[in-house]
Protein backbone atom coordinates (compact mmCIF):
# COMPACT_ATOMS: atom_id res chain seq x y z
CA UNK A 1 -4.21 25.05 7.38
CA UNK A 2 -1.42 24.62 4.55
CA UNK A 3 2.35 24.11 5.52
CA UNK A 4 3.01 25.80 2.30
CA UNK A 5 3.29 29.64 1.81
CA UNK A 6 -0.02 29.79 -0.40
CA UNK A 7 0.37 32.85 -2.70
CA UNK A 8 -3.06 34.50 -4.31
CA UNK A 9 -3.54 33.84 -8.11
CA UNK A 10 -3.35 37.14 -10.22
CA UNK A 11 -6.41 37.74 -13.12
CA UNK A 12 -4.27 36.57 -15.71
CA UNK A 13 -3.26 33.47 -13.54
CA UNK A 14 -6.91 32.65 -12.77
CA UNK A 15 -7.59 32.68 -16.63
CA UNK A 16 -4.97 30.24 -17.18
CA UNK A 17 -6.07 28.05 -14.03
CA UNK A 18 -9.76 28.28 -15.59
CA UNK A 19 -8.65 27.66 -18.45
CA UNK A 20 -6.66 24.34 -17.25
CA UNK A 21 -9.54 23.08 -15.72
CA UNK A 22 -11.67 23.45 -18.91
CA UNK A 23 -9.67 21.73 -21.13
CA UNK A 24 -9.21 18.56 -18.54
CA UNK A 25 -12.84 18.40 -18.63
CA UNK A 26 -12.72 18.25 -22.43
CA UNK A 27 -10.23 16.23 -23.05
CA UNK A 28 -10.01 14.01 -20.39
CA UNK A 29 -13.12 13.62 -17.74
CA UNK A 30 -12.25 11.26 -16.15
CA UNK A 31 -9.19 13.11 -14.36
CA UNK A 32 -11.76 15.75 -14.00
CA UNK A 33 -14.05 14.07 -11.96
CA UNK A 34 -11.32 12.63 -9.35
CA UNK A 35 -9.85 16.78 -9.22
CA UNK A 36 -13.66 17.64 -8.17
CA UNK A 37 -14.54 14.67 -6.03
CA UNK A 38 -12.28 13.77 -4.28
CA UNK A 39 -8.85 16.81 -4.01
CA UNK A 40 -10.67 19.80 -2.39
CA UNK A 41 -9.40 19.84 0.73
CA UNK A 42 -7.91 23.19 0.60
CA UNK A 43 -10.56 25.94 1.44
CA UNK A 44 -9.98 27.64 -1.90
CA UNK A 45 -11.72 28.38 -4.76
CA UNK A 46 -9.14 27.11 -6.76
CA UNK A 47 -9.41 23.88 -4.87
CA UNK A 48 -5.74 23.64 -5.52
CA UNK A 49 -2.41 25.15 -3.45
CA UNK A 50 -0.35 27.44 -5.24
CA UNK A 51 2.62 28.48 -3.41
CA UNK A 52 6.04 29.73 -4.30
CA UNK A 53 8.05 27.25 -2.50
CA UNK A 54 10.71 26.24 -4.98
CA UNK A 55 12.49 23.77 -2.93
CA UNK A 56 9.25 21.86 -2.24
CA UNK A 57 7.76 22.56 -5.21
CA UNK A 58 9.51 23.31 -8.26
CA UNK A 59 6.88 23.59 -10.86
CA UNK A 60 4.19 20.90 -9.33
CA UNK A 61 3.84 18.57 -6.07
CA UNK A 62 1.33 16.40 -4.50
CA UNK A 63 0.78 15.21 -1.00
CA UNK A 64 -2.12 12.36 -2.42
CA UNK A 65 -4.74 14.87 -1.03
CA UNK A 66 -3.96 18.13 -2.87
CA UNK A 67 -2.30 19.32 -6.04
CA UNK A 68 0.12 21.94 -5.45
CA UNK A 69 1.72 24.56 -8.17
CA UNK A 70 4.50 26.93 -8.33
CA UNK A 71 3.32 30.67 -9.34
CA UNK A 72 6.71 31.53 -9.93
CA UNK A 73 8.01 32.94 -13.30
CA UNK A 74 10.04 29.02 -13.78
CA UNK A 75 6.11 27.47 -12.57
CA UNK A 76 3.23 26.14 -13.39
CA UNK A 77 2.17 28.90 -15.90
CA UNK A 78 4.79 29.60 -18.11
CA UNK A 79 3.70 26.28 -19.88
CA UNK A 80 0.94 25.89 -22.51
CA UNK A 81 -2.48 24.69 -22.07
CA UNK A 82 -2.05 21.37 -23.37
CA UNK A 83 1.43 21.10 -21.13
CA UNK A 84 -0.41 21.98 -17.97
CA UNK A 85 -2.93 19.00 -18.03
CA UNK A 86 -0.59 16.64 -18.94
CA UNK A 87 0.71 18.41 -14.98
CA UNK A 88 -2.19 18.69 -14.22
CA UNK A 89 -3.14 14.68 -15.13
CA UNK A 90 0.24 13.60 -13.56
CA UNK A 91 -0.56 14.73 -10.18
CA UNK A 92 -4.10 13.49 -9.98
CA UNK A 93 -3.22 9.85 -11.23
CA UNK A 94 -0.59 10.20 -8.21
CA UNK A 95 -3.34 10.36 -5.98
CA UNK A 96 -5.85 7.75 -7.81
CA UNK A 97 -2.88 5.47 -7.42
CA UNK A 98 -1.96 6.25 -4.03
CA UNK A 99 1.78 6.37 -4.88
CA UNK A 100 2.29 8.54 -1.93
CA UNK A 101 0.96 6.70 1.33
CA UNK A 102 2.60 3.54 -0.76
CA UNK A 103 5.42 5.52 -1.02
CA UNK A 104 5.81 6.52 2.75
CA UNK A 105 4.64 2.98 4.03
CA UNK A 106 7.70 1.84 2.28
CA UNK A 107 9.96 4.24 3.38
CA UNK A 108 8.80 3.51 6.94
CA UNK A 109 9.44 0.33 6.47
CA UNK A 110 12.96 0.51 4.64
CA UNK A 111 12.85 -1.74 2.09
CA UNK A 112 10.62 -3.07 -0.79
CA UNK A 113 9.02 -6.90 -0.78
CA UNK A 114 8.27 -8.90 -3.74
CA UNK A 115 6.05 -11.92 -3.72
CA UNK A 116 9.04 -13.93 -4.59
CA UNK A 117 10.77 -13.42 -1.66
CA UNK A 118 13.52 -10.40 -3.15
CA UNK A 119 13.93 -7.47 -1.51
CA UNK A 120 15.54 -4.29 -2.37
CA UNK A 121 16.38 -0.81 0.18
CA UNK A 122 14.24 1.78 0.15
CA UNK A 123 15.27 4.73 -2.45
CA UNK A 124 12.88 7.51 -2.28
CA UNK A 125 14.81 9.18 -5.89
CA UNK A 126 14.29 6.03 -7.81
CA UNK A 127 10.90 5.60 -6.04
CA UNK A 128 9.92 8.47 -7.57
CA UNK A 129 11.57 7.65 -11.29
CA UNK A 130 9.35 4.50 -11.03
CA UNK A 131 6.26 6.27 -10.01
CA UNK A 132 6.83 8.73 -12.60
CA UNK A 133 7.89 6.73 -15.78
CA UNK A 134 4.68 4.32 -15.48
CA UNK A 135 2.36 7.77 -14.97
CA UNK A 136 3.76 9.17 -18.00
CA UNK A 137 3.27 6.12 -19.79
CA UNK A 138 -0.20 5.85 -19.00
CA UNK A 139 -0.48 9.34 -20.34
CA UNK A 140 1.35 9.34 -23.07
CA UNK A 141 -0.23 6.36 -24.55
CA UNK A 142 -3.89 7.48 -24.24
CA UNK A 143 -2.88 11.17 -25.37
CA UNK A 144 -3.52 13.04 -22.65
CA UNK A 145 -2.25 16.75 -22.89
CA UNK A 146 1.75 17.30 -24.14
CA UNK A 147 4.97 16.54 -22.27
CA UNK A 148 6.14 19.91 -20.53
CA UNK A 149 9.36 20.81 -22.20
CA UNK A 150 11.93 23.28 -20.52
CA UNK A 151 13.26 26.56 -21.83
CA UNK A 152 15.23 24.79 -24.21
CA UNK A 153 12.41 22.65 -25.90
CA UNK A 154 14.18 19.72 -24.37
CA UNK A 155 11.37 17.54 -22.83
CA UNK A 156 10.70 17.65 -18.97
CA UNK A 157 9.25 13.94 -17.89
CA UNK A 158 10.67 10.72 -17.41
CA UNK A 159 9.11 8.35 -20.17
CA UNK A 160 11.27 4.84 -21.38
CA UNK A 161 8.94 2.51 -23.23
CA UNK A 162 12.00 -0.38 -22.28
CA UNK A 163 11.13 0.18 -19.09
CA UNK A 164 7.86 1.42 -18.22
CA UNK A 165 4.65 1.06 -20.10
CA UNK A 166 0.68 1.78 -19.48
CA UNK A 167 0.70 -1.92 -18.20
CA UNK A 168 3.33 -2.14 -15.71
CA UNK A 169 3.25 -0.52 -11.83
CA UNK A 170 5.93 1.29 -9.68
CA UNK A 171 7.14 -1.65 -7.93
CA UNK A 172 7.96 -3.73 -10.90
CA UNK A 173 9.37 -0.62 -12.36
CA UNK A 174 11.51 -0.34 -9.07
CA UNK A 175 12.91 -3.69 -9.52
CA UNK A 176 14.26 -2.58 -12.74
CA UNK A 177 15.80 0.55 -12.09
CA UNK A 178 17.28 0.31 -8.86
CA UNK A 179 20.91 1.11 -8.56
CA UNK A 180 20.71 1.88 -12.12
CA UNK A 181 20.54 5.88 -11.93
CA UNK A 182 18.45 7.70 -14.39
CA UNK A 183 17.37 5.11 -16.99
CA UNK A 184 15.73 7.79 -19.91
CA UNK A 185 15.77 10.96 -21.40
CA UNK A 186 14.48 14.39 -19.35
CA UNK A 187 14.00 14.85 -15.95
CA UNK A 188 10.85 15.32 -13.28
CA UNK A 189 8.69 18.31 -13.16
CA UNK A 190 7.22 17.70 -9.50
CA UNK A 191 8.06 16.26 -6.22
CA UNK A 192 6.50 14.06 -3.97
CA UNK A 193 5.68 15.20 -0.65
CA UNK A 194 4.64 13.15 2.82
CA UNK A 195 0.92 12.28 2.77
CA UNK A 196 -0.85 15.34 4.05
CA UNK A 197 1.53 18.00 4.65
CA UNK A 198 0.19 20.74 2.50
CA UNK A 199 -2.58 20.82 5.66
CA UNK A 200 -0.16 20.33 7.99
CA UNK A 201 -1.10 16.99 8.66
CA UNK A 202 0.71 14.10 10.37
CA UNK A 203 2.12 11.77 7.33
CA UNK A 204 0.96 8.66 9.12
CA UNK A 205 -2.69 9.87 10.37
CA UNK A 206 -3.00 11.11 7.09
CA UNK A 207 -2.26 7.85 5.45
CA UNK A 208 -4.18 5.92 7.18
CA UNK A 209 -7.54 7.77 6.93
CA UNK A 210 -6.93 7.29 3.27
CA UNK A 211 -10.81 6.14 2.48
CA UNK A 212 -9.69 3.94 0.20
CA UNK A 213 -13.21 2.78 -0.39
CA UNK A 214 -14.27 6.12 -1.34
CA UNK A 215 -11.50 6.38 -4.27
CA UNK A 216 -12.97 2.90 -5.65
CA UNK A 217 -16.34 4.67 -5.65
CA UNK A 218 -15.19 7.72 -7.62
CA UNK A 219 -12.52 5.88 -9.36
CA UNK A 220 -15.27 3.77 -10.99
CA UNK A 221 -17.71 7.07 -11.17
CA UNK A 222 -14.71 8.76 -13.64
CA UNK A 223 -14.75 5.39 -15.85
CA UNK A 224 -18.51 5.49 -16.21
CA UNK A 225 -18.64 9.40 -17.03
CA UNK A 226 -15.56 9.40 -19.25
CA UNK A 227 -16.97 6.25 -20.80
CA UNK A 228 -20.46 8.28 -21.56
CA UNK A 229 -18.32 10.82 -23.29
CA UNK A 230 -16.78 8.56 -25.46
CA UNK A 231 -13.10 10.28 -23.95
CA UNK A 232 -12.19 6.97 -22.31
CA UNK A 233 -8.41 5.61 -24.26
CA UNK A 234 -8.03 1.88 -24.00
CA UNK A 235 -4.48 2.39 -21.58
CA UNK A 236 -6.01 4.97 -19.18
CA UNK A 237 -9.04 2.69 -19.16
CA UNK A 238 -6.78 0.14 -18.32
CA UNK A 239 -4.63 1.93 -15.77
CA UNK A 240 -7.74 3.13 -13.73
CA UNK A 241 -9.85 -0.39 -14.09
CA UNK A 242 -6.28 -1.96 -12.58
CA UNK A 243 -7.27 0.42 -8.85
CA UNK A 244 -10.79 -1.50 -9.01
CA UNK A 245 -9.15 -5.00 -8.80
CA UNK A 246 -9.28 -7.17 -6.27
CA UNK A 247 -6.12 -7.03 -4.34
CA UNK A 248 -4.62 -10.36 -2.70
CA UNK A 249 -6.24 -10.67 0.75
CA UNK A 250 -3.80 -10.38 3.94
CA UNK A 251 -5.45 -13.96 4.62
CA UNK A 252 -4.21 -14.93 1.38
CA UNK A 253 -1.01 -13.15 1.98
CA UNK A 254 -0.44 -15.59 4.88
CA UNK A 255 -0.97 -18.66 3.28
CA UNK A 256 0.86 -18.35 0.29
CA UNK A 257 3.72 -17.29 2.83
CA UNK A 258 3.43 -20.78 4.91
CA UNK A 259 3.62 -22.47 1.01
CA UNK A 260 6.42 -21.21 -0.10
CA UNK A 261 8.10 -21.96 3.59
CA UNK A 262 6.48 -24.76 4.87
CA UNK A 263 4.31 -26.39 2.35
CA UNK A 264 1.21 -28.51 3.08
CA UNK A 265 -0.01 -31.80 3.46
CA UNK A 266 -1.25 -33.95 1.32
CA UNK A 267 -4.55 -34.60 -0.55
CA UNK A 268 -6.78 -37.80 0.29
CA UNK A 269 -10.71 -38.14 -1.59
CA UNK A 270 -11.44 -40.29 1.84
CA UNK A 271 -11.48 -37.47 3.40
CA UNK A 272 -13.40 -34.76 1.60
CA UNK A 273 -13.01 -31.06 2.28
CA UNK A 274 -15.69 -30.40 4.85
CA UNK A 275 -15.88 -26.45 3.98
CA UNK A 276 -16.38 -27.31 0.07
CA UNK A 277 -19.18 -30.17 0.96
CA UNK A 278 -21.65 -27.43 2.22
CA UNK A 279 -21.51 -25.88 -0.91
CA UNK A 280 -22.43 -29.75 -2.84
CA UNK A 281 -19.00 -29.63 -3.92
CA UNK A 282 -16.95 -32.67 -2.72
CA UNK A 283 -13.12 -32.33 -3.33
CA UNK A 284 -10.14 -34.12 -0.99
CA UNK A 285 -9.27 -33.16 1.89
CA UNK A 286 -5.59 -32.87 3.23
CA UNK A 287 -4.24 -35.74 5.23
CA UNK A 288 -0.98 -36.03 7.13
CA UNK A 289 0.59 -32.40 8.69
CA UNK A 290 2.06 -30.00 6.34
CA UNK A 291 4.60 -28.96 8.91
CA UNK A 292 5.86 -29.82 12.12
CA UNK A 293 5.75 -26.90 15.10
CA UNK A 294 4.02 -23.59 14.13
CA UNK A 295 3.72 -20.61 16.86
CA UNK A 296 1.61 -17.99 17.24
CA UNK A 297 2.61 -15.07 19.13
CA UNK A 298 -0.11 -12.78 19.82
CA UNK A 299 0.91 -9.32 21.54
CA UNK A 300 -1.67 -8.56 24.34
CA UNK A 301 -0.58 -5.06 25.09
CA UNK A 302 -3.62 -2.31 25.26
CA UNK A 303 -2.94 -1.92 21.49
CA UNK A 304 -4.56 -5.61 20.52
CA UNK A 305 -8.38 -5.29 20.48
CA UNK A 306 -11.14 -8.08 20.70
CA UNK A 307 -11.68 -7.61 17.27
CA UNK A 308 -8.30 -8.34 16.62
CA UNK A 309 -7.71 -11.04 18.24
CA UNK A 310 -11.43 -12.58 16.89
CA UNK A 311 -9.91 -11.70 13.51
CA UNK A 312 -6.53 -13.91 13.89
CA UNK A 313 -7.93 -16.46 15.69
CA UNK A 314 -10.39 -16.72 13.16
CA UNK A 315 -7.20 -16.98 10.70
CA UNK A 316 -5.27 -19.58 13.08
CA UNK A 317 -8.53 -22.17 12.47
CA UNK A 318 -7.09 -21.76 8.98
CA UNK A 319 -3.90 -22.53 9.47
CA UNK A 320 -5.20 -25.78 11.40
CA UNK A 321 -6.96 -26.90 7.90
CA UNK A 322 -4.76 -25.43 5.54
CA UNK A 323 -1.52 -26.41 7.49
CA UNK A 324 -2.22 -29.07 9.22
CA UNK A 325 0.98 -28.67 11.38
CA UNK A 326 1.76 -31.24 14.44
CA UNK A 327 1.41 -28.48 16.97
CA UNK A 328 -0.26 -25.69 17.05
CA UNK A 329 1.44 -23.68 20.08
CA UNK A 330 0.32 -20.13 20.75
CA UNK A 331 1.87 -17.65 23.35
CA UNK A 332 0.45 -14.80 24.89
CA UNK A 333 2.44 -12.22 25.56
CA UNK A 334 2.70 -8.47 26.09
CA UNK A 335 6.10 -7.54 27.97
CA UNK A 336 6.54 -11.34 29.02
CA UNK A 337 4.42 -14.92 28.12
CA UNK A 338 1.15 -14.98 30.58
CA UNK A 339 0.12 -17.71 28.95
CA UNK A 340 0.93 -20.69 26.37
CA UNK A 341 -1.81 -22.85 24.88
CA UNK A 342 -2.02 -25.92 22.41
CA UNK A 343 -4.87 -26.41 19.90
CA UNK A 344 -5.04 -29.44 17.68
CA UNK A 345 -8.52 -28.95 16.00
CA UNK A 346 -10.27 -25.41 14.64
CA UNK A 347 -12.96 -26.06 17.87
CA UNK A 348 -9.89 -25.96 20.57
CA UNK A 349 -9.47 -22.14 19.65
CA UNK A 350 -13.08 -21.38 20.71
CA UNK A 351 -12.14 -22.63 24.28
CA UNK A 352 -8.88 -20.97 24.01
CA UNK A 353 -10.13 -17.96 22.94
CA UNK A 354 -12.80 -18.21 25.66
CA UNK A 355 -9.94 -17.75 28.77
CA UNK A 356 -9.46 -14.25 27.60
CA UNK A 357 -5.88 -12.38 26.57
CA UNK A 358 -3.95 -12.22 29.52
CA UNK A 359 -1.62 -9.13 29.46
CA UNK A 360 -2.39 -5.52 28.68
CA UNK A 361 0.82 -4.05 29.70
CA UNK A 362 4.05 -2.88 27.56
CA UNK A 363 5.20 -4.39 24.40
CA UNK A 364 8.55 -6.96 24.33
CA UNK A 365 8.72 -9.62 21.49
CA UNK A 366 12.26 -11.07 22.96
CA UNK A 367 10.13 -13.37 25.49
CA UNK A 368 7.97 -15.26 23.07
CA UNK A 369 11.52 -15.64 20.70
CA UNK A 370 12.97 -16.79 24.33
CA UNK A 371 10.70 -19.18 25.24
CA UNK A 372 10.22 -21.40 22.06
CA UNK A 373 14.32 -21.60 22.62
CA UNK A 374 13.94 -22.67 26.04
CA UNK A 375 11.32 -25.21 25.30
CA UNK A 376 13.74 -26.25 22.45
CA UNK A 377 10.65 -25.65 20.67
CA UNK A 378 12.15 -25.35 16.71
CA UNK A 379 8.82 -24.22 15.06
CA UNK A 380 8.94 -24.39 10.95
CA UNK A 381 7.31 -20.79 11.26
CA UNK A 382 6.59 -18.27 14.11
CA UNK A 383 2.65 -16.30 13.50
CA UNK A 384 3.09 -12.90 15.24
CA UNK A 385 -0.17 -10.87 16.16
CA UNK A 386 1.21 -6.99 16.50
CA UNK A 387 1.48 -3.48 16.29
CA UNK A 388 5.14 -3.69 16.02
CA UNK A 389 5.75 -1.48 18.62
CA UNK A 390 8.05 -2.95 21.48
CA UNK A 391 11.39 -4.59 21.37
CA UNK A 392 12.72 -7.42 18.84
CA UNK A 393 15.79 -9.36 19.72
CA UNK A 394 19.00 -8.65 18.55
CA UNK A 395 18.77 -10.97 15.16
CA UNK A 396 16.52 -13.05 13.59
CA UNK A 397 16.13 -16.70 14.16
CA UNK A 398 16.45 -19.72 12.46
CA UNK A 399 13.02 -20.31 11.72
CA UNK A 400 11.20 -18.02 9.41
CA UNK A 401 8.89 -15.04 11.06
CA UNK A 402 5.47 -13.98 9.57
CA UNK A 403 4.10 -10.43 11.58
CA UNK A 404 0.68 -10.02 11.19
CA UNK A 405 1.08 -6.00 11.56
CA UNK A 406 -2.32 -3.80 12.12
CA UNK A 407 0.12 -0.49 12.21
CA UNK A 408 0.98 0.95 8.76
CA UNK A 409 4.17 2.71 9.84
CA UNK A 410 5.72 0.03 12.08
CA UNK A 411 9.20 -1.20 10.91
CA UNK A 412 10.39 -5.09 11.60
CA UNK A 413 14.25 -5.55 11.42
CA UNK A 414 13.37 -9.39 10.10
CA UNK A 415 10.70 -12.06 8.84
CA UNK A 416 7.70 -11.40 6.44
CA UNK A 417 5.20 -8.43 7.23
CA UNK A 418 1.42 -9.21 5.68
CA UNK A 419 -0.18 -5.45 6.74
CA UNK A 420 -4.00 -6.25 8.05
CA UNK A 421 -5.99 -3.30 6.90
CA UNK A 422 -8.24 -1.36 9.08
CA UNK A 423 -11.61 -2.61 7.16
CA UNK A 424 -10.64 -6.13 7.74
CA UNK A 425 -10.82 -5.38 11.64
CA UNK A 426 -13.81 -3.34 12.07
């Protein structure tokens, strides 16, 4: 059931609504297709939530699951046609982009990484500048509907070309605004709202039963059909073929952390690359260790499954190749270490793996961070396995920390976080 007071459309608004949706089908399809496929969750007709909450929604809003719209006399339908799907088109490529569970993940997390190692706090205003200047782009270059413009014809949208164009994303655009204030002319038209509130929802359920897979499916289905129709613009073409991509693997994630922090070792042709020979490709192999002492913590509270902990000691055998470090030391621990093991070779984790997690109570990190002090252990890198839930010492060590996190909305007060999605554990 919507949070939202949802207020019945009058005739004259259901023209306009009809009318809305008719022209996006026109003119733009592929918006049309997403709005149908995949934002219906609200029981209505309208498949839409039209409320007159004017703190939460001033003219439009979005949760990523449902558009929402202001009735009101300073709402949704005191704009023209062409104004309301350019509204219309804003919210939906929200969704498409998932700016919202991004959004929340971040603000969970309090601050925003960049593959180069900067980070900046978390600022949900300018979060939402950034979000909204490279939407607008998008739009505005392919000519999709008309900026909204407020009662004095001045326009309503963020939209800097210096900035933000069709090509660039939120987090880039971040980077360049923050602590700048507003960087262009007119202001936003909606809000953005947790993920799944306007069905009362919890914001982190509701972000993680995102079916990402799903909007790849129909995100590809609205390039095909709008394609067909000839009503595909180069940008937006662009801007939805840019979901489809490939995004960096958390395995990848990992080992481009340990080579910017640790390196690797180094090549040698007399000893070829026994994963690449398989596939008649011969190439050199590393030779000597890339690093000295790497841990792996791995949290064996009820929260760590056996898929889990197949999955990342699947990724450790990597580390052995890829690394090559001296020692390969891995703790078990849930509220203190059960267990510490040593592999030197990939095979030594199938006979480690093979003793079983020892654990399964509460969650402390402190006694893994303890015990590679007391064994005056001083690893180049710790590996942590977790849901992040449980206590962290009181500051970070000396040595840099990679969590391997399987819960979206945990927070880490230090190290790198590489998120394992869901699909990669099932």
């Amino acid at each position: 059931m919507s949070t939202f007071n949802v207020v019945a459309l009058t005739p004259q608004q259901e023209k306009l609504w009809s009318d809305t949706r008719a022209a996006l089908i026109w003119h733009c399809p592929a918006f049309s297709h997403i709005f149908y496929t995949l934002l219906q969750n609200t029981g209505t007709k309208s498949n839409a939530v039209f409320t007159d909450d004017d703190k939460r929604c001033p003219i439009a809003a979005t949760d990523g699951s449902n558009l929402i719209f202001n009735v009101g006399p300073e709402g949704f339908f005191r704009f023209n046609l062409n104004q309301r799907v350019f509204i219309v088109a804003h919210e939906i490529m929200h969704c498409i982009l998932n700016h919202i569970g991004i959004s929340h993940h971040l603000q969970m997390r309090g601050k925003v990484s960049y593959a180069d190692g900067k980070t900046l706090p978390w600022d949900a205003m300018q979060m939402n500048e950034a979000e909204d200047l490279v939407i607008n782009a998008i739009l505005s270059e392919s000519k999709v509907g008309e900026f909204p413009k407020d009662k004095d014809g001045k326009q309503l949208g963020l939209l800097d070309p210096y900035i933000a164009t069709s090509k660039d994303n939120s987090l880039d655009t971040y980077r360049k605004i923050f602590k700048k204030g507003n960087p262009s002319k007119g202001k936003s038209f909606d809000k953005h709202l947790p993920p799944g509130c306007s069905m009362g929802e919890d914001p982190v359920t509701a972000s993680a039963e995102r079916n990402q897979a799903a909007w790849d499916t129909e995100v590809a289905s609205a390039i095909a059909v709008a394609k067909a129709m000839g009503k595909l613009p180069q940008q937006l073409n662009r801007a939805l073929s840019s979901v489809l991509e490939p995004k960096v693997d958390w395995r990848e994630q990992i080992q481009a952390l340990f080579a910017r922090k640790i390196g690797s070792g180094t090549f040698d042709w007399r000893r070829p690359d026994r994963r690449l020979i398989t596939r008649d490709i011969y190439a050199p192999g590393r030779s000597g260790f890339g690093a000295g002492t790497v841990v792996v913590g791995i949290d064996t509270s009820g929260s760590i499954g056996s898929k889990e902990l197949d999955m990342f000691m699947a990724e450790m055998a990597g580390i052995l190749e890829d690394v090559r470090p001296k020692r390969l030391v891995i703790m078990w621990c849930d509220a203190k270490v059960h267990r510490v093991d040593e592999a030197e070779e990939a095979s030594d984790l199938i006979t480690i793996r093979a003793k079983g997690a020892p654990g399964g109570g509460g969650t402390n990190f402190i006694p893994v961070f303890d015990r590679i002090e007391e064994e005056g252990l001083a690893p180049e890198a710790l590996v942590y396995l977790t849901d992040g839930v449980g206590s962290f010492p009181a500051k970070a060590p000396a040595y840099p920390v990679i969590w391997g996190n399987i819960y979206p909305a945990s927070k880490y007060p230090f190290g790198d976080v590489v998120d394992i999605p869901k699909q990669a554990r099932d």
